[in-house]
C-alpha atoms as a PDB file:
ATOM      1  CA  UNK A   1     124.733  76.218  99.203  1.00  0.00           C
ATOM      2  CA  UNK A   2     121.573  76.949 101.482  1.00  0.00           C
ATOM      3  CA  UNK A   3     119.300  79.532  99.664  1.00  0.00           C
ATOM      4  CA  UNK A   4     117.654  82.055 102.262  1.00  0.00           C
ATOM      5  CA  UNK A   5     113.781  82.967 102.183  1.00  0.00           C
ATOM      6  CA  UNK A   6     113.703  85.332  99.372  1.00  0.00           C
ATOM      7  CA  UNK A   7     115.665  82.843  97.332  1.00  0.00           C
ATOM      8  CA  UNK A   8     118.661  84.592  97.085  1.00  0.00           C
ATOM      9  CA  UNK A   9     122.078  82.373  96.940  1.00  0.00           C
ATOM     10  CA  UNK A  10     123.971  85.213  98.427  1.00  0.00           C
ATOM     11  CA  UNK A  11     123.418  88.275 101.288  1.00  0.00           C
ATOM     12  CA  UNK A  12     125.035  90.606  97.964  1.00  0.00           C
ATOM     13  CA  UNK A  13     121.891  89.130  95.795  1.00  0.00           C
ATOM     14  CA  UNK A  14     119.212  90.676  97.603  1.00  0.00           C
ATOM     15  CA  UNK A  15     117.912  93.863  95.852  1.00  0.00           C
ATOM     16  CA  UNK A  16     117.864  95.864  99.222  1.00  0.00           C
ATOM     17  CA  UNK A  17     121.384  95.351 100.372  1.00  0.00           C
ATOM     18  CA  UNK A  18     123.469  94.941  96.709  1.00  0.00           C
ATOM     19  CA  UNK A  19     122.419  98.256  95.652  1.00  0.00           C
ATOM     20  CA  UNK A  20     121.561 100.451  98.390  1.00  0.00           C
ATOM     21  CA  UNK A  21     124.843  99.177  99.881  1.00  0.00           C
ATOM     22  CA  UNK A  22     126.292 101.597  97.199  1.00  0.00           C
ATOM     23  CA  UNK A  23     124.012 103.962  96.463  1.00  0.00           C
ATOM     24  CA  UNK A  24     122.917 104.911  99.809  1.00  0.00           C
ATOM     25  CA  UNK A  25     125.681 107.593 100.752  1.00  0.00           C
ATOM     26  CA  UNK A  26     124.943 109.524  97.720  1.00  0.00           C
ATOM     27  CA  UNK A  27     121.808 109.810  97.484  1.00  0.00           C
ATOM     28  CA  UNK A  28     121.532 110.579 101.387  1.00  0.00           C
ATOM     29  CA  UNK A  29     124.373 113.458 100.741  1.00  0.00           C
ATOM     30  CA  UNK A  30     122.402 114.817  97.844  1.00  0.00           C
ATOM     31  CA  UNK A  31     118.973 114.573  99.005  1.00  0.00           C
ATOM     32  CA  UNK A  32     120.154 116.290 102.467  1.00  0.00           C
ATOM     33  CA  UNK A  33     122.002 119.187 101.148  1.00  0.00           C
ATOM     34  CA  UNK A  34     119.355 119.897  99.181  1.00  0.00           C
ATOM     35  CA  UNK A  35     116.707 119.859 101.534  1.00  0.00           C
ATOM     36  CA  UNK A  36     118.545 121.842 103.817  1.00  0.00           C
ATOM     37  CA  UNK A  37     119.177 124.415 100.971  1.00  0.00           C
ATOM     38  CA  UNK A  38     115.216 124.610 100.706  1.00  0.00           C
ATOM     39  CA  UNK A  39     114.246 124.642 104.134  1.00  0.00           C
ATOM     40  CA  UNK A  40     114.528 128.332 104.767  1.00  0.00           C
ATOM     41  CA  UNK A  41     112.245 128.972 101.866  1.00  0.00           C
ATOM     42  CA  UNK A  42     109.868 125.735 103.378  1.00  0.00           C
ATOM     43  CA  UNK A  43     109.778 127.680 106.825  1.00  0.00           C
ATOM     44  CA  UNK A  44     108.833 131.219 104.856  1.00  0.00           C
ATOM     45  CA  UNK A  45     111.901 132.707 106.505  1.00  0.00           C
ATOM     46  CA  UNK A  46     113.777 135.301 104.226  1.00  0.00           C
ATOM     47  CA  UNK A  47     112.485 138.248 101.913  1.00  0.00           C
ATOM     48  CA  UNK A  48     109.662 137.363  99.500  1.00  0.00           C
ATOM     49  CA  UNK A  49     110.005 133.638 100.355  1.00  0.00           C
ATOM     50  CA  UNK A  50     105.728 133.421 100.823  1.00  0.00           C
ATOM     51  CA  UNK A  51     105.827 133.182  97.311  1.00  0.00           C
ATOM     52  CA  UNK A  52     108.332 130.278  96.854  1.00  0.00           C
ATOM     53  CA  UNK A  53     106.641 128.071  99.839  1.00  0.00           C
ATOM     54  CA  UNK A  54     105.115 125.940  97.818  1.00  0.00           C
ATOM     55  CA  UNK A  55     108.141 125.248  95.352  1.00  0.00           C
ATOM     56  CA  UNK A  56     110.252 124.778  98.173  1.00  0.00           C
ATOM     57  CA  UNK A  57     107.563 122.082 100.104  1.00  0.00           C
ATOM     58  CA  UNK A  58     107.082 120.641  96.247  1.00  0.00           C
ATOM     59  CA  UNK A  59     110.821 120.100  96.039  1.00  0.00           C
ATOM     60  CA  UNK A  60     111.747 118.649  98.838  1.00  0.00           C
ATOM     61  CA  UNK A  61     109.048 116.521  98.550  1.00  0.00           C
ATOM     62  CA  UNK A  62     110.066 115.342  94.923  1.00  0.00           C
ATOM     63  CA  UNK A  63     113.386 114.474  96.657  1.00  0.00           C
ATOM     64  CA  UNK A  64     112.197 111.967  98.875  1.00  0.00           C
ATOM     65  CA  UNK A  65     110.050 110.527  96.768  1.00  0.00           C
ATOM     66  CA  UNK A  66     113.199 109.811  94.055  1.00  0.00           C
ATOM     67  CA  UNK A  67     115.177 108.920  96.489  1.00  0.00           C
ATOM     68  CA  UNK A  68     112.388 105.735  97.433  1.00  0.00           C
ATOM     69  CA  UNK A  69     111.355 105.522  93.806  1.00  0.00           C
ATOM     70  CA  UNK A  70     115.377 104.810  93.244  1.00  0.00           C
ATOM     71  CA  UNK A  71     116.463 102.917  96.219  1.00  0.00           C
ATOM     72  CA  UNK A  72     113.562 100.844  97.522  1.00  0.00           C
ATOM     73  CA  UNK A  73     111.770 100.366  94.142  1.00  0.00           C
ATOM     74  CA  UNK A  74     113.782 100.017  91.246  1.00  0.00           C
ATOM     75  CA  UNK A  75     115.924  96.986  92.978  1.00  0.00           C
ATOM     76  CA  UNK A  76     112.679  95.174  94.096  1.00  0.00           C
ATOM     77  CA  UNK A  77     110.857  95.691  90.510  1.00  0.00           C
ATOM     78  CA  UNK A  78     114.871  94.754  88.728  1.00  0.00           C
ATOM     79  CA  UNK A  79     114.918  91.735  91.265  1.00  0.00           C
ATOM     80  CA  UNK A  80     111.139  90.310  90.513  1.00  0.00           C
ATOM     81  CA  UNK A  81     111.712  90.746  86.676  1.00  0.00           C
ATOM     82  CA  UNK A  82     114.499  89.098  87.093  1.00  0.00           C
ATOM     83  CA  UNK A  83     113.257  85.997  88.882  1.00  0.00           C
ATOM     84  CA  UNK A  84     110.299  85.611  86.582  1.00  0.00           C
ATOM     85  CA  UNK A  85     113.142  85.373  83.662  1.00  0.00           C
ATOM     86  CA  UNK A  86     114.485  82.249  85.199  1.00  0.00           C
END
């Protein structure tokens, strides 16, 4: 058993392929639709939507940043914690 430069036994150890492998379609459905659902409001195009602008640019931008926060960062942080425990 050769162990590859991160020292993962396997290609399904690694914390950016096991999970994300998974995850990824879900979170890329759920982020998109509702991005798309706020970009009219983003792009001030409707009645009264100069007042929701910010929300909307807010929003979306809490979006992407749980949607690195949960895919990119919680496997590395779960994989380091784990390697320090062996």
């Amino acid at each position: 058993m050769s162990l590859s430069l991160t020292g993962c036994a396997r290609f399904e150890d690694h914390p950016l392929t096991s999970v994300n492998i998974v995850a990824l379609p879900g979170a890329i459905i759920g982020i998109g639709v509702a991005a798309l659902g706020l970009l009219p409001l983003a792009y001030d195009i409707g009645a009264e939507s100069d007042m929701l602008k910010p929300l909307a640019i807010a929003a979306i931008g809490a979006l992407m940043l749980s949607v690195l926060l949960s895919l990119i960062a919680t496997p590395r942080v779960y994989f380091v914690m784990r390697t320090f425990k062996k």
